[in-house]
N, C-alpha and C. Protein backbone atom coordinates (compact mmCIF):
# COMPACT_ATOMS: atom_id res chain seq x y z
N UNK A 1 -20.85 -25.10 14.07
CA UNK A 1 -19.78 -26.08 14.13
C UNK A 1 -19.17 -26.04 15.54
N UNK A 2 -19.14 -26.99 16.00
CA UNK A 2 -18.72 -27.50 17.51
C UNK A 2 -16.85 -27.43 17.25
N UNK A 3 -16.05 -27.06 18.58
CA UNK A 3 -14.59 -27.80 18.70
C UNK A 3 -14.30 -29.48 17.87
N UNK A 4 -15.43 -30.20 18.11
CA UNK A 4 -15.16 -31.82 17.73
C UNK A 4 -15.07 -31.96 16.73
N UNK A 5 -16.27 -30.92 15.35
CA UNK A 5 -16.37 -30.93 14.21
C UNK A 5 -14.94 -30.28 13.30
N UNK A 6 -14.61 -29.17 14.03
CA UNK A 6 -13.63 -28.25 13.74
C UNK A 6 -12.47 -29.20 13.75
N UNK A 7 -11.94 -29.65 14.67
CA UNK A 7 -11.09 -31.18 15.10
C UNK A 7 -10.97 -32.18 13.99
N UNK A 8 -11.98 -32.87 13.97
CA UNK A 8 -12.50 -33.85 12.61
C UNK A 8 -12.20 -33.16 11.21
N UNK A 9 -12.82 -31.94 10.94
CA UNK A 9 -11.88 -31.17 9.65
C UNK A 9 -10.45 -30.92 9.25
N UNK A 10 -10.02 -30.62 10.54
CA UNK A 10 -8.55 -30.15 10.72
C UNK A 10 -7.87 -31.40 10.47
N UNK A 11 -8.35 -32.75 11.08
CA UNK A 11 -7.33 -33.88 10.30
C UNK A 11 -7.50 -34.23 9.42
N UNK A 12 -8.61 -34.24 8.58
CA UNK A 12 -9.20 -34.79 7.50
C UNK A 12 -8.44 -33.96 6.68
N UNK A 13 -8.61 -32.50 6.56
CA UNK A 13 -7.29 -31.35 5.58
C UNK A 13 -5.82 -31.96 5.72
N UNK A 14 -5.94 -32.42 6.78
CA UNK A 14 -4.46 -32.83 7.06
C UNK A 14 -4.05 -33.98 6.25
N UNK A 15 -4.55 -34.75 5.86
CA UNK A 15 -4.47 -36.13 6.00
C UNK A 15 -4.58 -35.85 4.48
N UNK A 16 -5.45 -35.33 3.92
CA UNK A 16 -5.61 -35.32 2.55
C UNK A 16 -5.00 -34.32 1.53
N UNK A 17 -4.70 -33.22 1.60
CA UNK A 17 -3.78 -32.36 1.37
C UNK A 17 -2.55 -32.41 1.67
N UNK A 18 -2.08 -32.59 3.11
CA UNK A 18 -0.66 -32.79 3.75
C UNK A 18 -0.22 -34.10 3.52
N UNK A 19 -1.21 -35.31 3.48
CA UNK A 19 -0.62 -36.81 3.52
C UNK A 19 0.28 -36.65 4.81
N UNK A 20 -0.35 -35.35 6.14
CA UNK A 20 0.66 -36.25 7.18
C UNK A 20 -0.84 -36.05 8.22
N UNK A 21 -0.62 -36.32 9.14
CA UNK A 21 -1.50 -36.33 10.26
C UNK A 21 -1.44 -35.00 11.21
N UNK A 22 -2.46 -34.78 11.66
CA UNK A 22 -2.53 -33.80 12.58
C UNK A 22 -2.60 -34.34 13.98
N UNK A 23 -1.57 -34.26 15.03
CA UNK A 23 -2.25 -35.20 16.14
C UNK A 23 -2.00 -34.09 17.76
N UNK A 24 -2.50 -33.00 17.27
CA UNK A 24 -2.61 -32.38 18.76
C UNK A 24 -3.97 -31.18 18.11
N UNK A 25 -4.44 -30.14 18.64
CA UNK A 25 -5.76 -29.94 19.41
C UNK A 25 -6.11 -28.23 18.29
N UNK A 26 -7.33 -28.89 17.56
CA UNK A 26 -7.70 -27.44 16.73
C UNK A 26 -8.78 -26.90 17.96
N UNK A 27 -8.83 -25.77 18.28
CA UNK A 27 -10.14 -24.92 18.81
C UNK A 27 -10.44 -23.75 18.16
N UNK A 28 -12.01 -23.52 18.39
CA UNK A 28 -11.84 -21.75 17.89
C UNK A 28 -11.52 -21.40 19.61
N UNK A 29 -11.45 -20.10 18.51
CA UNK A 29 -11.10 -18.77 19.85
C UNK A 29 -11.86 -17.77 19.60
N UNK A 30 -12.53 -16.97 20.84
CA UNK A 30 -13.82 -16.26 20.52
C UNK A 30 -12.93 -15.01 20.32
N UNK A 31 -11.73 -15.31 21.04
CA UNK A 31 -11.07 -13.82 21.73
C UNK A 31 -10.17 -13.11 20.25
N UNK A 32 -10.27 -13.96 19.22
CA UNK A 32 -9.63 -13.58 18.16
C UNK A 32 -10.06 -12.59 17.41
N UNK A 33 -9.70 -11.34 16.72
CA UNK A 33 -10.34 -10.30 16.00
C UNK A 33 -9.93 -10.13 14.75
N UNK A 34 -8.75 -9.77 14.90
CA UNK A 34 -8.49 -9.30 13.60
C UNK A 34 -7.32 -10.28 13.01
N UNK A 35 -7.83 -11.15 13.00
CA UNK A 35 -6.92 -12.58 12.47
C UNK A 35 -7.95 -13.78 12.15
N UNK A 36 -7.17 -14.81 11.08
CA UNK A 36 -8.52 -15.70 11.07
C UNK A 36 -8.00 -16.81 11.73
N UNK A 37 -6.84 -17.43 12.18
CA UNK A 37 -6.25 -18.18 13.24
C UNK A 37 -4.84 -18.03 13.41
N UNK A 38 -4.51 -18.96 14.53
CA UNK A 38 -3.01 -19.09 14.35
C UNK A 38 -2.18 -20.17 15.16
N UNK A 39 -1.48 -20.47 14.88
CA UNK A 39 -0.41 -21.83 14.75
C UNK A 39 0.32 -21.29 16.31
N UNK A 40 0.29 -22.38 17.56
CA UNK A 40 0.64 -21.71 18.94
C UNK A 40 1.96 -22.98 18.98
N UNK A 41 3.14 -22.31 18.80
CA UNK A 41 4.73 -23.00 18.27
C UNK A 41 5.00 -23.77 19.75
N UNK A 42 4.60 -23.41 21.14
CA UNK A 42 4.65 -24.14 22.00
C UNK A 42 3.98 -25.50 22.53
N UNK A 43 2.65 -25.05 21.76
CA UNK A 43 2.10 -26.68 22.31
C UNK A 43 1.39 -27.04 20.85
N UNK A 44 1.75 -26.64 19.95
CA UNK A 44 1.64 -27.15 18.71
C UNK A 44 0.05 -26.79 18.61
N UNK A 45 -0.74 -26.47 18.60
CA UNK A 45 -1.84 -26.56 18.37
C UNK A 45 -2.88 -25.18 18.14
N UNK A 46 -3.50 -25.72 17.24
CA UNK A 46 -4.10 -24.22 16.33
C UNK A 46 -5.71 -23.61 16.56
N UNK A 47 -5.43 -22.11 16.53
CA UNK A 47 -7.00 -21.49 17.12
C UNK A 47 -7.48 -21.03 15.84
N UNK A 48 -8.79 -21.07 15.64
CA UNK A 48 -9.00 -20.42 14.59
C UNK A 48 -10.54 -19.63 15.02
N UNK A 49 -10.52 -18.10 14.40
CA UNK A 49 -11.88 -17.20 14.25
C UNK A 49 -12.67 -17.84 14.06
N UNK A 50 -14.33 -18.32 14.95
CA UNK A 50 -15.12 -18.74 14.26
C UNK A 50 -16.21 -17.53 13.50
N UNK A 51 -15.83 -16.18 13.64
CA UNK A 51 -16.22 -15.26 13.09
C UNK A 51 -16.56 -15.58 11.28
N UNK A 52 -14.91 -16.35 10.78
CA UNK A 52 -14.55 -16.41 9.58
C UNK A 52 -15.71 -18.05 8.73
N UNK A 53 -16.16 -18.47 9.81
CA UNK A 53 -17.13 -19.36 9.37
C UNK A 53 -18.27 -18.85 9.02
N UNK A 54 -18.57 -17.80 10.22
CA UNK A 54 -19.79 -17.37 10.42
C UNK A 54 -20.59 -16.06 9.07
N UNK A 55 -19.53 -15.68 8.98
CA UNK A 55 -19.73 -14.56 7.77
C UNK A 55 -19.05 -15.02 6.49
N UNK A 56 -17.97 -15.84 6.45
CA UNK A 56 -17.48 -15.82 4.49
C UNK A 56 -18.11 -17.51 4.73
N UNK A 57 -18.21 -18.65 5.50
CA UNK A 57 -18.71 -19.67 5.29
C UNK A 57 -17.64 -20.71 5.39
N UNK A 58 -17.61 -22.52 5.18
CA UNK A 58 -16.81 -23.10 5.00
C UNK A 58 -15.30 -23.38 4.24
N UNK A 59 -15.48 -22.19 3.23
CA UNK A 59 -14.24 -22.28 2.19
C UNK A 59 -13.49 -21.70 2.75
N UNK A 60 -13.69 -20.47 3.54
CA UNK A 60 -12.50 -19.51 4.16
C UNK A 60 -12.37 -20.10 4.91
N UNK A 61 -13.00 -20.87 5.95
CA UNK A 61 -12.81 -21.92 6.94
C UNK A 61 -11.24 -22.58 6.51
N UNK A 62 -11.39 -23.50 5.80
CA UNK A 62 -10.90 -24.82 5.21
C UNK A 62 -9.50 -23.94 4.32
N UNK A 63 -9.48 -22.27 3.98
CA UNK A 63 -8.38 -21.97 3.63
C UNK A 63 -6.95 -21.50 4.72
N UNK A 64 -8.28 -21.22 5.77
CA UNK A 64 -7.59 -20.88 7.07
C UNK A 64 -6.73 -21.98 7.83
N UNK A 65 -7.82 -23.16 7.71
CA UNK A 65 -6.83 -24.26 8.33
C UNK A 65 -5.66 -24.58 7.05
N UNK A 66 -5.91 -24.79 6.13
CA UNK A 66 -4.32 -24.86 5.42
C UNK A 66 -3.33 -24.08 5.69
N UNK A 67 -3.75 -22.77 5.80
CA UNK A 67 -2.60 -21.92 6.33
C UNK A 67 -1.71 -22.24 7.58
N UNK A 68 -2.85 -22.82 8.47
CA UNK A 68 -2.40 -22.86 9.50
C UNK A 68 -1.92 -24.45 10.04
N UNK A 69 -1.70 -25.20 8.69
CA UNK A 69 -1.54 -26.38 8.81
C UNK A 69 -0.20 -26.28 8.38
N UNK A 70 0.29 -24.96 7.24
CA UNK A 70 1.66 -25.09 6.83
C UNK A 70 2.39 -25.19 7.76
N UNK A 71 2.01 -23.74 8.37
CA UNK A 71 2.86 -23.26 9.70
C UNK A 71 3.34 -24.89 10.38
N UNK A 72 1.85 -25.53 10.94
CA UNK A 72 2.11 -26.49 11.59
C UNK A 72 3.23 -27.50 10.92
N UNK A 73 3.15 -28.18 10.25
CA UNK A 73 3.93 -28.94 8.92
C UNK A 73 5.20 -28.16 9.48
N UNK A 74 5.13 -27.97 8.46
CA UNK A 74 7.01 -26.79 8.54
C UNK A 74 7.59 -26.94 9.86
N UNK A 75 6.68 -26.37 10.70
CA UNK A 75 7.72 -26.20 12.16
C UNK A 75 8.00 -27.71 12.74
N UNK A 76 7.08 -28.79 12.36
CA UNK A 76 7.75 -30.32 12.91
C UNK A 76 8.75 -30.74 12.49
N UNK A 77 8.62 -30.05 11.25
CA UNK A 77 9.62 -30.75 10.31
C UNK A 77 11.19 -29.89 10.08
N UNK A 78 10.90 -28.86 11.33
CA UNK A 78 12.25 -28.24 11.38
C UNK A 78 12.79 -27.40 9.91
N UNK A 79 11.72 -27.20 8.87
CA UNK A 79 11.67 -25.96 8.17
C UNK A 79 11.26 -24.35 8.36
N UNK A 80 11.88 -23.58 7.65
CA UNK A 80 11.05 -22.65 7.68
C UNK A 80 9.57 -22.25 7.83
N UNK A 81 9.23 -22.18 8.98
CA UNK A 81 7.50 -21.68 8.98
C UNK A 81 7.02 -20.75 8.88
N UNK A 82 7.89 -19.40 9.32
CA UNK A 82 7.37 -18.36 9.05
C UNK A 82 7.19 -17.37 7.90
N UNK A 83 5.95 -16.79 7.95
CA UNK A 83 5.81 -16.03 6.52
C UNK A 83 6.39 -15.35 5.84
N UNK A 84 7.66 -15.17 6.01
CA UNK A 84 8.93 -14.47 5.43
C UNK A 84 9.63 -15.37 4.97
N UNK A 85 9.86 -17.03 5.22
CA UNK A 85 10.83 -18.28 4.43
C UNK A 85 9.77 -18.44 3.42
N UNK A 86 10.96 -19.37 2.44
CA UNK A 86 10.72 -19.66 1.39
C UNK A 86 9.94 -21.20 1.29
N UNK A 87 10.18 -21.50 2.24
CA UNK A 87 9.32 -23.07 2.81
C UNK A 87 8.24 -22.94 2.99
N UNK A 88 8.05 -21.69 3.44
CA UNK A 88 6.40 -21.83 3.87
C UNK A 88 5.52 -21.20 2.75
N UNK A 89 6.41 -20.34 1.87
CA UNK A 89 5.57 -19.65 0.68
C UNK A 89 5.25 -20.72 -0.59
N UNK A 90 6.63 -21.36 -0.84
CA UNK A 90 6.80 -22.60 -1.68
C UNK A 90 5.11 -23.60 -1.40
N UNK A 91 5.07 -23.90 0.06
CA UNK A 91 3.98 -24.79 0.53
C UNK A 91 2.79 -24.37 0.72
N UNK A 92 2.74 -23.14 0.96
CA UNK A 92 1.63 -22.05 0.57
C UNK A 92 0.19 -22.60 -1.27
N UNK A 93 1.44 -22.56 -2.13
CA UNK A 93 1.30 -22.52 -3.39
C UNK A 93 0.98 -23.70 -3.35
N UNK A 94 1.91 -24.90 -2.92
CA UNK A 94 1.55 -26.30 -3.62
C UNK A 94 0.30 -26.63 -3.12
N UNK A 95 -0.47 -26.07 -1.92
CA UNK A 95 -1.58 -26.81 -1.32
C UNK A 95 -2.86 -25.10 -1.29
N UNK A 96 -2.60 -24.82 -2.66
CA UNK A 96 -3.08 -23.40 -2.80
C UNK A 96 -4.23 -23.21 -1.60
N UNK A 97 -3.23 -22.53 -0.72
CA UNK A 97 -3.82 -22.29 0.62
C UNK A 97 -3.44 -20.23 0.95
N UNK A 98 -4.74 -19.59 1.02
CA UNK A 98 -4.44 -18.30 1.09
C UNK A 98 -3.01 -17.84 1.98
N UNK A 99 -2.38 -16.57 1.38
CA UNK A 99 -1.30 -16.24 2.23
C UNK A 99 -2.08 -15.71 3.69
N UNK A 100 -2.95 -14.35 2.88
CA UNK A 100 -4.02 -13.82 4.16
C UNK A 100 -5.32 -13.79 3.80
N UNK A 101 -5.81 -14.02 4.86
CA UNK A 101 -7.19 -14.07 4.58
C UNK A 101 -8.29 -12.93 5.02
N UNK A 102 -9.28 -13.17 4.54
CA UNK A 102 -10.36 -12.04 3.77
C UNK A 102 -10.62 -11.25 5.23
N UNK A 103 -10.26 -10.00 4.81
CA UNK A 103 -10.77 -8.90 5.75
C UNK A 103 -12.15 -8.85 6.63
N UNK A 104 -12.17 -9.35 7.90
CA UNK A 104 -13.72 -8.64 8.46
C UNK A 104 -14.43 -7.82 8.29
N UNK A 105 -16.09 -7.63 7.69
CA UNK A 105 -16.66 -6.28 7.56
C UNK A 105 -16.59 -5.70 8.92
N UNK A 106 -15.99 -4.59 9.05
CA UNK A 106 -15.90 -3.70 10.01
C UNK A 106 -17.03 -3.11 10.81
N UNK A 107 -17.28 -3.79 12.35
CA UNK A 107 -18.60 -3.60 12.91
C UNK A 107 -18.59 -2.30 13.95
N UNK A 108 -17.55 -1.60 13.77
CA UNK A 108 -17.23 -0.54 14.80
C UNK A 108 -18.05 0.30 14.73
N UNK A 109 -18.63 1.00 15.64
CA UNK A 109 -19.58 2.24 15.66
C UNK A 109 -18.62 3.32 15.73
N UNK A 110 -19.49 4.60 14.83
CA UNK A 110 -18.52 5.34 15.15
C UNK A 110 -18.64 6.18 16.51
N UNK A 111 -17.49 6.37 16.52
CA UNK A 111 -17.48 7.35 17.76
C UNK A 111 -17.26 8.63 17.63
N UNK A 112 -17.68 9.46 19.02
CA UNK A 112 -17.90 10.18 18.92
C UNK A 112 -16.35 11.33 19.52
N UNK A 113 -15.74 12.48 18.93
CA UNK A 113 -14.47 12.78 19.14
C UNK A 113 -15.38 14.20 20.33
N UNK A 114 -14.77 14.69 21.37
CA UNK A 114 -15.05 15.46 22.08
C UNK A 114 -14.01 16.93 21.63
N UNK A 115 -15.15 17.88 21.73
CA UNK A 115 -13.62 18.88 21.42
C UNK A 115 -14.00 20.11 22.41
N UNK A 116 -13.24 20.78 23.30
CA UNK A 116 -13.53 21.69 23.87
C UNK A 116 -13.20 22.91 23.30
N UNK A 117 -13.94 23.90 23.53
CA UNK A 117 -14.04 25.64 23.05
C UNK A 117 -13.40 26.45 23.83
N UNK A 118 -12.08 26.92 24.05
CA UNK A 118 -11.30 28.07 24.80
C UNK A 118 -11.03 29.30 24.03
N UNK A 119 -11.61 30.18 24.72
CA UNK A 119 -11.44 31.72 24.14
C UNK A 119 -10.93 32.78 24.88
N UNK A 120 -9.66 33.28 24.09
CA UNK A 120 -9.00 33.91 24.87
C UNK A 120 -9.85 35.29 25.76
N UNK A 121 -9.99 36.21 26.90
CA UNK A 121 -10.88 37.35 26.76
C UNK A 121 -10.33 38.54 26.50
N UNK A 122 -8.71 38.29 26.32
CA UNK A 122 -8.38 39.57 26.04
C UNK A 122 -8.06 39.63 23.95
N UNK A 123 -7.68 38.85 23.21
CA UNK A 123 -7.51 38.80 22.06
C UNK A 123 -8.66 38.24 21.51
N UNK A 124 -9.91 37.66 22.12
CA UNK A 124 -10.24 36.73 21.68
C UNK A 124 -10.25 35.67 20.56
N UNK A 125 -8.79 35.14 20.54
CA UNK A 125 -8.47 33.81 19.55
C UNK A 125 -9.14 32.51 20.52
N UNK A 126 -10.18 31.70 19.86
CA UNK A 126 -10.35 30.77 20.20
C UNK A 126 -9.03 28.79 19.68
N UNK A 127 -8.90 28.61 20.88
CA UNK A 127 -8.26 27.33 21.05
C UNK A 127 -9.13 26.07 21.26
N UNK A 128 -9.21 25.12 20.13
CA UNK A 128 -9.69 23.92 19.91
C UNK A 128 -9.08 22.74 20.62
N UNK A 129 -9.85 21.75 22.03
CA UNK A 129 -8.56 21.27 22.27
C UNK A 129 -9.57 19.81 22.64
N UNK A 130 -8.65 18.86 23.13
CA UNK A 130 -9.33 17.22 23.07
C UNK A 130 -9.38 17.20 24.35
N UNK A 131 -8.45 17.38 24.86
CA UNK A 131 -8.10 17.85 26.33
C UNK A 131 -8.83 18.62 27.30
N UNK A 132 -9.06 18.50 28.57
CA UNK A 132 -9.57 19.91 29.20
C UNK A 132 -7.92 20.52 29.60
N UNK A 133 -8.33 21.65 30.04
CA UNK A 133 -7.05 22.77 29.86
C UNK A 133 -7.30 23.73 31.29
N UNK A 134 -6.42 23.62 32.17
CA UNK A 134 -6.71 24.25 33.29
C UNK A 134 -6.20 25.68 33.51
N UNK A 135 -7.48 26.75 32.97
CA UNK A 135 -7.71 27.73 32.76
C UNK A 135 -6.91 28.60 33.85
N UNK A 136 -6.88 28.33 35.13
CA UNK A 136 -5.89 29.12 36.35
C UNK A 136 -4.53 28.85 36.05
N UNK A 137 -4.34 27.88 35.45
CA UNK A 137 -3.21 27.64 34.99
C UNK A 137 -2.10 27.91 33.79
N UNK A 138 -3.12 27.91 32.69
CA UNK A 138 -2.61 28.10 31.31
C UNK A 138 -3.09 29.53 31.05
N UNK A 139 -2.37 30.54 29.69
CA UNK A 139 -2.88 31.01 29.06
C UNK A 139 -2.76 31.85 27.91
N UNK A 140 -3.12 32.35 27.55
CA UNK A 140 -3.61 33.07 26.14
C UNK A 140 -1.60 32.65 25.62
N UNK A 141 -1.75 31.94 24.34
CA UNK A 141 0.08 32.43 23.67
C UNK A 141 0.40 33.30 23.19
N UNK A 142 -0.70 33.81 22.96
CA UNK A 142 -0.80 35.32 21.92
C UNK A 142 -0.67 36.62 22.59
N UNK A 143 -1.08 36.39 23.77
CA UNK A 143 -1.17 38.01 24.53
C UNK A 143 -1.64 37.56 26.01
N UNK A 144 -1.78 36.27 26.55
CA UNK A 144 -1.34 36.38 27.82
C UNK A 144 -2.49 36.51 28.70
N UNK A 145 -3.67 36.56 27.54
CA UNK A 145 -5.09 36.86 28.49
C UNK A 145 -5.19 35.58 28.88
N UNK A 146 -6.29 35.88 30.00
CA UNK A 146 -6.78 34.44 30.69
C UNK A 146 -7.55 33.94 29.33
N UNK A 147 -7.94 32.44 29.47
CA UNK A 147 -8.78 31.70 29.01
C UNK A 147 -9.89 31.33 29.44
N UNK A 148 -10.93 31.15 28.86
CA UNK A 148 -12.27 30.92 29.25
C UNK A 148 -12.94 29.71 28.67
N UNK A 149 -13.61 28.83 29.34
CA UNK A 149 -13.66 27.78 28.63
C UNK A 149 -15.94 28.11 27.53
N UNK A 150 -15.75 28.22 26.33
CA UNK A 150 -16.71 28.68 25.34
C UNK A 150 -17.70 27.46 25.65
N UNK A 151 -17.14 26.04 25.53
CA UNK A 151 -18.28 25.40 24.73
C UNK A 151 -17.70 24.05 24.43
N UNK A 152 -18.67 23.02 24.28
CA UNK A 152 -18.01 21.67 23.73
C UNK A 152 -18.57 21.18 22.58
N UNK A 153 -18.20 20.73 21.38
CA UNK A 153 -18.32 20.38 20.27
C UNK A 153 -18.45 18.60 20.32
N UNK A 154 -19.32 17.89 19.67
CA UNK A 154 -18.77 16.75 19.29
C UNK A 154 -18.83 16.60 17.56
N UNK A 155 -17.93 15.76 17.40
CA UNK A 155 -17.75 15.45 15.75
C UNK A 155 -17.74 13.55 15.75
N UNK A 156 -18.36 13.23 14.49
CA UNK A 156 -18.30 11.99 14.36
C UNK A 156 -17.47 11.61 14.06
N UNK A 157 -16.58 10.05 14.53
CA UNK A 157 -15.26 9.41 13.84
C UNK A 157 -15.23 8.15 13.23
């Protein structure tokens, strides 16, 4: 789906659900993540995830722009728009349009946590740390020995 198509939907929801018109500018936004669009109160005009097309399909599409058509609605009309009034929850319901919408499957790799090995040489208590630790500098809390740096660990996150 192109900006033009996305455009052409966004008034057509408008027009037929709202009975008002939409007359300024739907785009996606690539840069969006963890949101499925949103309503920009300065120049009126709404971005939406094309992520949310791409993986749940046209319905989450088309629930997203209602949402984001309340917002729009409401704020012309000098009501409550935000998701805490009762204007926008009330209008929520009548044009059963999701409050939030469906979570992204989570594509994060995991990473990897670094952990360094310090052992004291006079007590030897070893200190687990994320940090490097500047051994001329720091040492032992327990008894004051120098520190030695053992070893590095990684763990998965």
């Amino acid at each position: 789906m192109t900006n033009e198509e996305l455009q052409n939907l966004v008034e057509k929801v408008s027009s037929d659900v709202f009975g008002r018109p939409f007359l300024h500018q739907a785009v996606f936004n690539h840069r969006l993540k963890t949101t499925g669009g949103r309503y920009l109160l300065q120049s009126h005009n709404i971005e939406v995830n094309k992520q949310y097309l791409e993986v749940f399909g046209e319905e989450e599409l088309i629930g997203i722009i209602k949402h984001e058509l309340c917002h729009y609605h409401l704020h012309l009309l000098g009501k409550g728009y935000k998701h805490r009034d009762r204007d926008f929850k009330r209008l929520l319901k009548e044009v059963n349009a999701p409050r939030y919408c469906t979570p992204l499957p989570n594509k994060k790799t995991k990473r990897k946590i670094r952990q360094l090995i310090y052992q004291c040489t006079v007590c030897s208590f070893i200190y687990i740390r994320a940090r490097q630790v500047n051994t001329s500098r720091y040492v032992c809390g327990k008894c004051k020995g120098s520190l030695v740096l053992k070893g590095e660990k990684s763990e998965q996150k």
